[in-house]
PDB file of N, CA and C in Angstrom:
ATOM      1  N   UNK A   1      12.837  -4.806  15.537  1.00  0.00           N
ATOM      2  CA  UNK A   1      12.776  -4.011  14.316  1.00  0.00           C
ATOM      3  C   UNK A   1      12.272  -4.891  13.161  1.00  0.00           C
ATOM      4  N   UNK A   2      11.264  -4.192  12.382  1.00  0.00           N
ATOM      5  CA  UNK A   2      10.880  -5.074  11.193  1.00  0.00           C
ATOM      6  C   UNK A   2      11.746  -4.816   9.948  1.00  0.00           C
ATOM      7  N   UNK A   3      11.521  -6.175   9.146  1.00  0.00           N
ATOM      8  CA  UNK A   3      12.747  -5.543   7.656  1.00  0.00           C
ATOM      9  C   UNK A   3      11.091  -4.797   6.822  1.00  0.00           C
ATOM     10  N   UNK A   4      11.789  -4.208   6.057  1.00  0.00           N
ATOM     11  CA  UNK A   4      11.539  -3.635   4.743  1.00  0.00           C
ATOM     12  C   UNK A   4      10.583  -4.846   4.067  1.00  0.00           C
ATOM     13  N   UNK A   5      11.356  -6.274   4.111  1.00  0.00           N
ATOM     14  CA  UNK A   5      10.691  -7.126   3.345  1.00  0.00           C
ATOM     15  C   UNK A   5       9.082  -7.693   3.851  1.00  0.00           C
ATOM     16  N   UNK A   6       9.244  -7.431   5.047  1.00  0.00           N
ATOM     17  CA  UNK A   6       8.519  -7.754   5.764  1.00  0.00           C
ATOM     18  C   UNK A   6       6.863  -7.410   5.638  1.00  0.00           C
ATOM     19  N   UNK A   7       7.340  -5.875   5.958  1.00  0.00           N
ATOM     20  CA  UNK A   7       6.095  -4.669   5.641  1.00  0.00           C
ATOM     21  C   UNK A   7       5.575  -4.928   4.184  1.00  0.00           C
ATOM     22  N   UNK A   8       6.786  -5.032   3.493  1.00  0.00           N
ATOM     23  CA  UNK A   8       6.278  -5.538   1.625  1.00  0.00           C
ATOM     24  C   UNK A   8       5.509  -6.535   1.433  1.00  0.00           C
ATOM     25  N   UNK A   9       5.829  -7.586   2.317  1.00  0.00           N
ATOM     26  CA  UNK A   9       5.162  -9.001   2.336  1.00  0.00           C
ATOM     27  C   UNK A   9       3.339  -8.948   2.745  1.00  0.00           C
ATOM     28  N   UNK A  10       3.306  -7.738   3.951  1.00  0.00           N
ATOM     29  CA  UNK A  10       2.219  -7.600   4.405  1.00  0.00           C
ATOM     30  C   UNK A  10       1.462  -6.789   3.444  1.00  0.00           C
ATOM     31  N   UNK A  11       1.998  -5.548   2.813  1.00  0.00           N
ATOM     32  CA  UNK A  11       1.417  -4.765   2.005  1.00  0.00           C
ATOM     33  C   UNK A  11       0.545  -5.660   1.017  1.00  0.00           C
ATOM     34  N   UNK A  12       1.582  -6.849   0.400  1.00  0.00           N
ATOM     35  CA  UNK A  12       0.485  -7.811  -0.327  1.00  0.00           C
ATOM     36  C   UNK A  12      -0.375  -8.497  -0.534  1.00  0.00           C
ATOM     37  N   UNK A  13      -0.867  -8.157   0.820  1.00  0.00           N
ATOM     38  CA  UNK A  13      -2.074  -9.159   1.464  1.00  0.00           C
ATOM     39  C   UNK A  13      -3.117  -8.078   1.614  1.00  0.00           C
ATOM     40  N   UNK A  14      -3.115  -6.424   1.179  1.00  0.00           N
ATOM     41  CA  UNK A  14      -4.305  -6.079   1.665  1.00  0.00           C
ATOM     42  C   UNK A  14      -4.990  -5.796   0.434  1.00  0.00           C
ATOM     43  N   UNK A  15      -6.305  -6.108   0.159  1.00  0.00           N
ATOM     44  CA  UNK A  15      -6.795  -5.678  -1.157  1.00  0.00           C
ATOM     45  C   UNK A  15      -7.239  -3.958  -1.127  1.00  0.00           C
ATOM     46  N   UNK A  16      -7.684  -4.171  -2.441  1.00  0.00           N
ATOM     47  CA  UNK A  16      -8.836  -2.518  -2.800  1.00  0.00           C
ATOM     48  C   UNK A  16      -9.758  -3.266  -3.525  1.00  0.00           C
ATOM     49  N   UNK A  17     -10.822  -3.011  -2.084  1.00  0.00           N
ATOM     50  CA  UNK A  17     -11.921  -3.730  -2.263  1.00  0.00           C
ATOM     51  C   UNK A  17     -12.702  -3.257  -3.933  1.00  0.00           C
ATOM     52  N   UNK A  18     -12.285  -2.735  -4.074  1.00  0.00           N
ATOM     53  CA  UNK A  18     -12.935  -2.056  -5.026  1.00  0.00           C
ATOM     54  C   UNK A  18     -12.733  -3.433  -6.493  1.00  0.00           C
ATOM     55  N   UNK A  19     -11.113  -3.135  -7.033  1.00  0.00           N
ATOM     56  CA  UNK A  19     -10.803  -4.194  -7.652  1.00  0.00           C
ATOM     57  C   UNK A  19     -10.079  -5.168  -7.818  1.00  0.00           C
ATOM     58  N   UNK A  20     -10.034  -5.579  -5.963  1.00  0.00           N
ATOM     59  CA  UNK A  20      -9.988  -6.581  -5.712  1.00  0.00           C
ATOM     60  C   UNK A  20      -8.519  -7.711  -6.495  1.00  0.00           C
ATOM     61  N   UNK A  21      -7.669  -6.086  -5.898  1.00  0.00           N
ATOM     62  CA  UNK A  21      -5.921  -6.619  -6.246  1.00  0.00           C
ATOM     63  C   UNK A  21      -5.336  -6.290  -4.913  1.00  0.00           C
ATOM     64  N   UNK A  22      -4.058  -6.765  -5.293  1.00  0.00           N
ATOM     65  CA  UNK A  22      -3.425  -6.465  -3.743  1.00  0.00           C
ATOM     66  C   UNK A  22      -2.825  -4.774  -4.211  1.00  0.00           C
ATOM     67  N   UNK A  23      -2.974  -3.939  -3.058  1.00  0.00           N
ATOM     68  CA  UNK A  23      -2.386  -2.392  -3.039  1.00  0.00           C
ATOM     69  C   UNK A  23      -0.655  -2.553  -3.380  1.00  0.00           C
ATOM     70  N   UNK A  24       0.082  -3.811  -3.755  1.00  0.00           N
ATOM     71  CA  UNK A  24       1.558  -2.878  -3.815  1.00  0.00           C
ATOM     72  C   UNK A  24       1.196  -4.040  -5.222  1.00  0.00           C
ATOM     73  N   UNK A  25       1.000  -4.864  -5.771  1.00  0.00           N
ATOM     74  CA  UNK A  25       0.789  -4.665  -7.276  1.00  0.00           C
ATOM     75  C   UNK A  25       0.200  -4.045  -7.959  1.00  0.00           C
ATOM     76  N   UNK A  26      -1.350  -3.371  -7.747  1.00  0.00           N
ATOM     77  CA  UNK A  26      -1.500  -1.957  -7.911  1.00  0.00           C
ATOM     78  C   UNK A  26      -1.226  -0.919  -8.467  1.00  0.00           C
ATOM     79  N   UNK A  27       0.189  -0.831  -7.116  1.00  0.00           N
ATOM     80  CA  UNK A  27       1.198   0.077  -7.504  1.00  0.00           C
ATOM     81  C   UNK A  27       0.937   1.490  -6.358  1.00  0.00           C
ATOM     82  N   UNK A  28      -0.017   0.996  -5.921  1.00  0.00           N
ATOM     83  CA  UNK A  28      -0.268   2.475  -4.973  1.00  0.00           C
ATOM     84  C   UNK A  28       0.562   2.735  -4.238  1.00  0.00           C
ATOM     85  N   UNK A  29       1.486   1.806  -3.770  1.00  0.00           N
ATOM     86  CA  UNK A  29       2.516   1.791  -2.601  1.00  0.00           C
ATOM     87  C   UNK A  29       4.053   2.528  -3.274  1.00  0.00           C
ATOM     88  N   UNK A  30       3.926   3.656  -2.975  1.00  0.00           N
ATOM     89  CA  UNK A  30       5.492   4.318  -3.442  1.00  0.00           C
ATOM     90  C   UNK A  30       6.501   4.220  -2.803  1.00  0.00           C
ATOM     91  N   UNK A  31       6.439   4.118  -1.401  1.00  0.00           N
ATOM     92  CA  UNK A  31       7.599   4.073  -0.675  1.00  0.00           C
ATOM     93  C   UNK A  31       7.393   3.130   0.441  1.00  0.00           C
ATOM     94  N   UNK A  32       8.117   2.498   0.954  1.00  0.00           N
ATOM     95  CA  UNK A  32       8.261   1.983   1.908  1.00  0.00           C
ATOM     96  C   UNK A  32      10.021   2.504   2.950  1.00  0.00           C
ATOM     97  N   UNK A  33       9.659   3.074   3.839  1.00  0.00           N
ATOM     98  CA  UNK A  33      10.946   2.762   4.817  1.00  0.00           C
ATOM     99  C   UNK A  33      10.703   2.772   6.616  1.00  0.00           C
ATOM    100  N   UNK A  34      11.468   2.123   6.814  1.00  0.00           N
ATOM    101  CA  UNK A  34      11.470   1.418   8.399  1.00  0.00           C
ATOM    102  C   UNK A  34      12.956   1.789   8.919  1.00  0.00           C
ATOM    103  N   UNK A  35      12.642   2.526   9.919  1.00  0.00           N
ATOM    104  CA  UNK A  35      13.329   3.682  11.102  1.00  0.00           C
ATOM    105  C   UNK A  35      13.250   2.913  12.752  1.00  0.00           C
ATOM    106  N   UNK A  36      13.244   1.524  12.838  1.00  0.00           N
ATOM    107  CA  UNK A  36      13.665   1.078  14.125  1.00  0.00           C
ATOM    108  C   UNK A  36      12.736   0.456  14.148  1.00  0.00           C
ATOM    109  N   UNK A  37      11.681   0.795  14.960  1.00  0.00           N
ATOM    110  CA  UNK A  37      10.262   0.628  15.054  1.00  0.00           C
ATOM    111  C   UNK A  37       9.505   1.320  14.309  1.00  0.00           C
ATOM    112  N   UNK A  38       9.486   2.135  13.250  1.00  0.00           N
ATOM    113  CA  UNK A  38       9.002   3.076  12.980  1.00  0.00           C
ATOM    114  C   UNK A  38       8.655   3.070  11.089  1.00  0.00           C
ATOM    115  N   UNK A  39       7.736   2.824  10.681  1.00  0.00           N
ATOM    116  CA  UNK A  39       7.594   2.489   9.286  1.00  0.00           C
ATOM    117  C   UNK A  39       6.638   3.345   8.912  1.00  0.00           C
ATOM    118  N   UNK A  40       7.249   4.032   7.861  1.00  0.00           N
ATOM    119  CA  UNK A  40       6.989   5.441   6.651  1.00  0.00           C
ATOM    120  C   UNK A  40       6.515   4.686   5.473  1.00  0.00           C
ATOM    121  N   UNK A  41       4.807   5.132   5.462  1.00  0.00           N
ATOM    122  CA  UNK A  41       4.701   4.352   4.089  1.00  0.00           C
ATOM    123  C   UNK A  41       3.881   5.769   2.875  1.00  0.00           C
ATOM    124  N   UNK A  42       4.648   5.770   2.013  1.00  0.00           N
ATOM    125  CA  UNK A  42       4.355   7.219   0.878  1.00  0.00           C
ATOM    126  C   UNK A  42       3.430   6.146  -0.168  1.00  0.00           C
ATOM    127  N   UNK A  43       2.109   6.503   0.158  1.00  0.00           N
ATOM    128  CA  UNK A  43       1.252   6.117  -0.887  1.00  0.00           C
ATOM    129  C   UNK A  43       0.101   6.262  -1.797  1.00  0.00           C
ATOM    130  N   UNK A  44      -0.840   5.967  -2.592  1.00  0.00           N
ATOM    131  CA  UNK A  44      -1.669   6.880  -3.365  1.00  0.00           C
ATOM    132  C   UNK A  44      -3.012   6.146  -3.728  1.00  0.00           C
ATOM    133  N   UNK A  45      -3.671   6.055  -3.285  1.00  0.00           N
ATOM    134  CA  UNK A  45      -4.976   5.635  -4.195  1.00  0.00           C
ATOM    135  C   UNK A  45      -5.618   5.582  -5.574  1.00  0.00           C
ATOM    136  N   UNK A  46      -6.448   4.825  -6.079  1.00  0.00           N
ATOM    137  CA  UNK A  46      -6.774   4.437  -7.693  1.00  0.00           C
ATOM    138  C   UNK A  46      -7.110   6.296  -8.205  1.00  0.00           C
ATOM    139  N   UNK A  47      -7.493   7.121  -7.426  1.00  0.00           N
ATOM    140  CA  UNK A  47      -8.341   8.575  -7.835  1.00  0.00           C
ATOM    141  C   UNK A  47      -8.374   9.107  -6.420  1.00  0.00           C
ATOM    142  N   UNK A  48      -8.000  10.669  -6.410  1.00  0.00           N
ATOM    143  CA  UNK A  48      -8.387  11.460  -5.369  1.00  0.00           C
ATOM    144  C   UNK A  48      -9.752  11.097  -4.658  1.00  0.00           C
ATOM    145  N   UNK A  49     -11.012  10.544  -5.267  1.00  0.00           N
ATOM    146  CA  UNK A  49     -12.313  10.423  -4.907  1.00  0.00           C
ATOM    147  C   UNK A  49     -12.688   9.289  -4.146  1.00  0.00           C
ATOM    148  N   UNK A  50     -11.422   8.116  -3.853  1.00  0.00           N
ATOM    149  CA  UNK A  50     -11.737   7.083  -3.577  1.00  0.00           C
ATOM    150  C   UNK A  50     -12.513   6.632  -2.897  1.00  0.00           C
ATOM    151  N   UNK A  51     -13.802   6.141  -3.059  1.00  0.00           N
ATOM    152  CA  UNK A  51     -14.534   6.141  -1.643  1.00  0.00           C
ATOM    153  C   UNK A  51     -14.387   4.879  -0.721  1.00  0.00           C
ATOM    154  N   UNK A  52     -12.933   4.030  -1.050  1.00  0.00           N
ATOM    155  CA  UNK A  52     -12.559   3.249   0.168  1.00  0.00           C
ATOM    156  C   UNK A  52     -11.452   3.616   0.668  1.00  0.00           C
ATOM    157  N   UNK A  53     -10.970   5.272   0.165  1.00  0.00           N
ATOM    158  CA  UNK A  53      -9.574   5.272   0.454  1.00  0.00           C
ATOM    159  C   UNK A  53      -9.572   5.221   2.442  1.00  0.00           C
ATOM    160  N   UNK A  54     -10.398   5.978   3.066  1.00  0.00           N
ATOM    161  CA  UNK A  54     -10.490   5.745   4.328  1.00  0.00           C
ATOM    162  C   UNK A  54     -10.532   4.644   5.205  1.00  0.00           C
ATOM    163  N   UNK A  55     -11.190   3.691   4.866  1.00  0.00           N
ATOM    164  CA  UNK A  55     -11.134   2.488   5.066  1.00  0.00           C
ATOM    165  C   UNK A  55      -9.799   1.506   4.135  1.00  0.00           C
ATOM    166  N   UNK A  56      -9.357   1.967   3.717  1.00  0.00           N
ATOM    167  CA  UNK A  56      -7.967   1.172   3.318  1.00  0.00           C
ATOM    168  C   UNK A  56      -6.487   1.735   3.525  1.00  0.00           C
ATOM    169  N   UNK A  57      -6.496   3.122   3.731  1.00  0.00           N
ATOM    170  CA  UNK A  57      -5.881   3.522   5.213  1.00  0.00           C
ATOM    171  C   UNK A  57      -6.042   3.293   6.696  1.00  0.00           C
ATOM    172  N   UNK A  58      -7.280   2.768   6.760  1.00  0.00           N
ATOM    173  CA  UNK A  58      -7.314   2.139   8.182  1.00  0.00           C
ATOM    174  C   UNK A  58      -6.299   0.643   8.058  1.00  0.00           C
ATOM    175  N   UNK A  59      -6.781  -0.259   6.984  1.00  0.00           N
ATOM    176  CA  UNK A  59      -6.573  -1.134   6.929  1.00  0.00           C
ATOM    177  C   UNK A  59      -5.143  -1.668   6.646  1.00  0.00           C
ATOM    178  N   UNK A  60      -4.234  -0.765   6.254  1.00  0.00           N
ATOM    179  CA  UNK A  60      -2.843  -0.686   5.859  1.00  0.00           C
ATOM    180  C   UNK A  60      -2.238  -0.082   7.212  1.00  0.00           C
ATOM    181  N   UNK A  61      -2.906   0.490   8.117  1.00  0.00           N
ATOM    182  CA  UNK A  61      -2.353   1.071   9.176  1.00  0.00           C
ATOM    183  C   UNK A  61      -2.181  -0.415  10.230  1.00  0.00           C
ATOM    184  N   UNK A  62      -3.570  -0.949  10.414  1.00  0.00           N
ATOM    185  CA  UNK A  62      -3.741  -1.990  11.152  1.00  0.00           C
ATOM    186  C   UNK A  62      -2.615  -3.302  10.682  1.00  0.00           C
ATOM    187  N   UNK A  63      -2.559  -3.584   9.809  1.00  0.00           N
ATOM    188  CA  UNK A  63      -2.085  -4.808   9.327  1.00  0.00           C
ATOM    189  C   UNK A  63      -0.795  -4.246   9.560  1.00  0.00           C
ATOM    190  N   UNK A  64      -0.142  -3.304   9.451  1.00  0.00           N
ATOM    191  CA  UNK A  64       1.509  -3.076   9.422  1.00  0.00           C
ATOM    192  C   UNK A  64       1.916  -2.678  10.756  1.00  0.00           C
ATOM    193  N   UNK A  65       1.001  -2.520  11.278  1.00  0.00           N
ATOM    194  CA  UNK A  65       1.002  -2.365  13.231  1.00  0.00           C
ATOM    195  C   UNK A  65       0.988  -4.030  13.554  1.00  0.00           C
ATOM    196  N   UNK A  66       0.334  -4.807  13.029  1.00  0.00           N
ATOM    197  CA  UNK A  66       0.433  -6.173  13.698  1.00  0.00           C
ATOM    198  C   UNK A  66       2.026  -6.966  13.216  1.00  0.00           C
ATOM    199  N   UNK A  67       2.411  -5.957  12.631  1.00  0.00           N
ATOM    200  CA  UNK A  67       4.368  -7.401  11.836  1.00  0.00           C
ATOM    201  C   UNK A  67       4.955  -6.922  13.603  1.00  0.00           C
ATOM    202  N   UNK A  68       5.588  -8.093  13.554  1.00  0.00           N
ATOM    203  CA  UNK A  68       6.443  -7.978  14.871  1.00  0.00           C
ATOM    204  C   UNK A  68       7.398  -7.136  14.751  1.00  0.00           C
ATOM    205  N   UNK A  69       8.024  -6.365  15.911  1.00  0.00           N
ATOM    206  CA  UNK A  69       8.320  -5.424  16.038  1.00  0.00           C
ATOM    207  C   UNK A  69       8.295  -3.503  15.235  1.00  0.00           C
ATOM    208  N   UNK A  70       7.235  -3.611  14.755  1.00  0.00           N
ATOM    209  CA  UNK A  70       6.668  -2.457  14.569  1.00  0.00           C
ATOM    210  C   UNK A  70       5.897  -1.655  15.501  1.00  0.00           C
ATOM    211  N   UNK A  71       6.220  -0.293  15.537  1.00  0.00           N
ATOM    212  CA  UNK A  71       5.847   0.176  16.567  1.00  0.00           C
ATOM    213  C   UNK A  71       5.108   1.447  16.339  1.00  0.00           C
ATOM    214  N   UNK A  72       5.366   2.211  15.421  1.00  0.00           N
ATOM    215  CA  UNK A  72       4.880   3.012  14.894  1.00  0.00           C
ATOM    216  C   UNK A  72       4.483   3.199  13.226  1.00  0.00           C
ATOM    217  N   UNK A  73       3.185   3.157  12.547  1.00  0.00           N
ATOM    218  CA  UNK A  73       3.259   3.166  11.353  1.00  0.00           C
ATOM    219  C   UNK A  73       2.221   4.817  10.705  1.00  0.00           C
ATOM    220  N   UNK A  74       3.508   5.162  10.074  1.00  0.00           N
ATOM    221  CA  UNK A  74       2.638   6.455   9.475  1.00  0.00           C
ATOM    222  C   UNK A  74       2.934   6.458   7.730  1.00  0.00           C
ATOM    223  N   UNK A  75       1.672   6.843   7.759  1.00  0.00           N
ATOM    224  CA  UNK A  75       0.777   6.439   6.531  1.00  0.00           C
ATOM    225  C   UNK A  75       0.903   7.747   5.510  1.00  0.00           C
ATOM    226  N   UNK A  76       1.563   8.327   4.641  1.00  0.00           N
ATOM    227  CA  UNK A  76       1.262   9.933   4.091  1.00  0.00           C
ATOM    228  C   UNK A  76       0.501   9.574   2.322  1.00  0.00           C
ATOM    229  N   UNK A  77      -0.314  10.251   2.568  1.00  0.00           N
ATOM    230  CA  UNK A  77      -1.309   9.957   1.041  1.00  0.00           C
ATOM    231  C   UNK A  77      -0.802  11.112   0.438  1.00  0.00           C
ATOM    232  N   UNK A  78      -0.592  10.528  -1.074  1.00  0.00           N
ATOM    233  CA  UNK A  78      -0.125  11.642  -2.127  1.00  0.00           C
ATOM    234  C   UNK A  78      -0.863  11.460  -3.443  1.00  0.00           C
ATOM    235  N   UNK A  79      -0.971  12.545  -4.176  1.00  0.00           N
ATOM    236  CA  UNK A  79      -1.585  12.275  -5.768  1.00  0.00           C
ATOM    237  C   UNK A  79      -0.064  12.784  -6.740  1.00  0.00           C
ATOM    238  N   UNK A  80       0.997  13.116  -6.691  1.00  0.00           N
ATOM    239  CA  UNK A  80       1.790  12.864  -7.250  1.00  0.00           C
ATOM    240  C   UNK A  80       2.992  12.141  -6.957  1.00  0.00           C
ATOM    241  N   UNK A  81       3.294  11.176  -7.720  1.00  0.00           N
ATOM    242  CA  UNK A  81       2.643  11.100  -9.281  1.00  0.00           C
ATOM    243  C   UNK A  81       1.038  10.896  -9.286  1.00  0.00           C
ATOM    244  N   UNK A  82       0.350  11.116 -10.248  1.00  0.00           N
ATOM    245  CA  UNK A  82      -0.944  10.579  -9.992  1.00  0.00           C
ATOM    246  C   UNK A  82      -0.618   9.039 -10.559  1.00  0.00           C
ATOM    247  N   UNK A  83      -1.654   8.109  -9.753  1.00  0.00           N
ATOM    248  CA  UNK A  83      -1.582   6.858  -9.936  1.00  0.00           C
ATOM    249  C   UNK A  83      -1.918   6.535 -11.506  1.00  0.00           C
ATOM    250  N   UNK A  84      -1.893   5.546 -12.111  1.00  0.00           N
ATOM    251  CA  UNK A  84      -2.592   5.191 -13.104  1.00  0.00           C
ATOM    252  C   UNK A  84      -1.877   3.632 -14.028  1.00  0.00           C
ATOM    253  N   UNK A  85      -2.263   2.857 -14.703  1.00  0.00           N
ATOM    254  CA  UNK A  85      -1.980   1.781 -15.004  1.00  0.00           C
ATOM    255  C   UNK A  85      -0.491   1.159 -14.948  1.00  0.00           C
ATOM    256  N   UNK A  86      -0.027   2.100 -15.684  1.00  0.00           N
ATOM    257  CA  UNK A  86       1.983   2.133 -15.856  1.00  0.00           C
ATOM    258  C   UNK A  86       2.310   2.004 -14.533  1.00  0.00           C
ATOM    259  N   UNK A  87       1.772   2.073 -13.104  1.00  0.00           N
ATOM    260  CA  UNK A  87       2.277   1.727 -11.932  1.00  0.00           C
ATOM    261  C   UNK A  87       2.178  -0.031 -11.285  1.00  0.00           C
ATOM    262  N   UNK A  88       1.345  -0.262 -12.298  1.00  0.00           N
ATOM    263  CA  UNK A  88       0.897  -1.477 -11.449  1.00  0.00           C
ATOM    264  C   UNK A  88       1.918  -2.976 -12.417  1.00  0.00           C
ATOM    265  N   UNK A  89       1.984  -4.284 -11.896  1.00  0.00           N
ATOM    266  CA  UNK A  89       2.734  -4.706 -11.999  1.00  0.00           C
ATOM    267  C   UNK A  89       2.125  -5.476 -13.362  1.00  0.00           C
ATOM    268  N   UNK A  90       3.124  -6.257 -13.916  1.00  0.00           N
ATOM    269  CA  UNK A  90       2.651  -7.001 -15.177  1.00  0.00           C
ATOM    270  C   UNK A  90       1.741  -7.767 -14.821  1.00  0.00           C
ATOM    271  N   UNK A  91       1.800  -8.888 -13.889  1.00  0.00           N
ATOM    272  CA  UNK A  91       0.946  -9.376 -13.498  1.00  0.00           C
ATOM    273  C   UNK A  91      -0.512  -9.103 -13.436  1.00  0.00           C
ATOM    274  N   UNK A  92      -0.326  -7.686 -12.489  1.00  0.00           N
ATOM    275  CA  UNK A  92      -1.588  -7.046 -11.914  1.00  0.00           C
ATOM    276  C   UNK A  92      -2.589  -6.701 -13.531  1.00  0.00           C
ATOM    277  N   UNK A  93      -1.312  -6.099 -14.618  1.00  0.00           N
ATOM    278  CA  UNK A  93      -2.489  -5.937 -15.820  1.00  0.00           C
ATOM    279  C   UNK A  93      -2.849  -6.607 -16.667  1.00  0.00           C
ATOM    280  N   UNK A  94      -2.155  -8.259 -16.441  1.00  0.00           N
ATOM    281  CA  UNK A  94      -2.717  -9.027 -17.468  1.00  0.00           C
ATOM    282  C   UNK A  94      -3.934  -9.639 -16.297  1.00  0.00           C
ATOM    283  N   UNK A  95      -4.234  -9.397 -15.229  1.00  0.00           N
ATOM    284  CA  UNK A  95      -5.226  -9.807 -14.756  1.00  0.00           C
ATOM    285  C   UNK A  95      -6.274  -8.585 -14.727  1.00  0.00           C
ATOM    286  N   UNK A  96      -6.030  -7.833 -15.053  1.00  0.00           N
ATOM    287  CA  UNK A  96      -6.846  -7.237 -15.669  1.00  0.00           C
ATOM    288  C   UNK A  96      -7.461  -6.180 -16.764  1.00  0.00           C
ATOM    289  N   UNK A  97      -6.682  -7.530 -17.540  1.00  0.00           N
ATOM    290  CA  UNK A  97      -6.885  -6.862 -18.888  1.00  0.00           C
ATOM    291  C   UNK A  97      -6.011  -6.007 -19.924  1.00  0.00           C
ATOM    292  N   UNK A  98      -4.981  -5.394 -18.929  1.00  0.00           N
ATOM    293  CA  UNK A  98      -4.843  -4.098 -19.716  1.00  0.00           C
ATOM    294  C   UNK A  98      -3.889  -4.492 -20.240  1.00  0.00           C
TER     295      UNK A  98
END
């Protein structure tokens, strides 16, 4: 079984290629929970239009399938809340800018 911290740890390693932050400073990442083998991740992209959201659902699928003992990872995309700056971390907006 994987922890919680685990999946979090990995979440921070995947970018959006786009601008080139990690997806849970971001903020896109709303939920995380882990059911045995089994990890529920509730999350949202920069805009409904994203044109890497497909490819960064692949890529959040893959990487959280490789933490040891994970066995199943499902992925549910949401627009509410809609995403937008107030989600992302202090860090994330003094690096960029905001």
């Amino acid at each position: 079984m994987a922890a919680k911290e685990q999946i979090i740890e990995t979440l921070k390693k995947i970018y959006d290629p786009e601008i080139q932050l990690d997806i849970w400073s971001l903020g896109l990442v709303y939920d995380v929970s882990v059911e045995g083998s089994k990890v529920k991740i509730l999350m949202t992209f920069t805009s409904p239009m994203c044109p890497y959201g497909p490819a960064l659902l692949d890529d959040v699928r893959r990487q959280v399938s490789a933490v040891d003992g994970v066995g199943e990872v499902d992925v549910e995309i949401t627009f509410t809340p809609v995403w937008g700056p107030d989600k992302m971390t202090e860090e994330a907006r003094m690096a960029l800018g905001i």
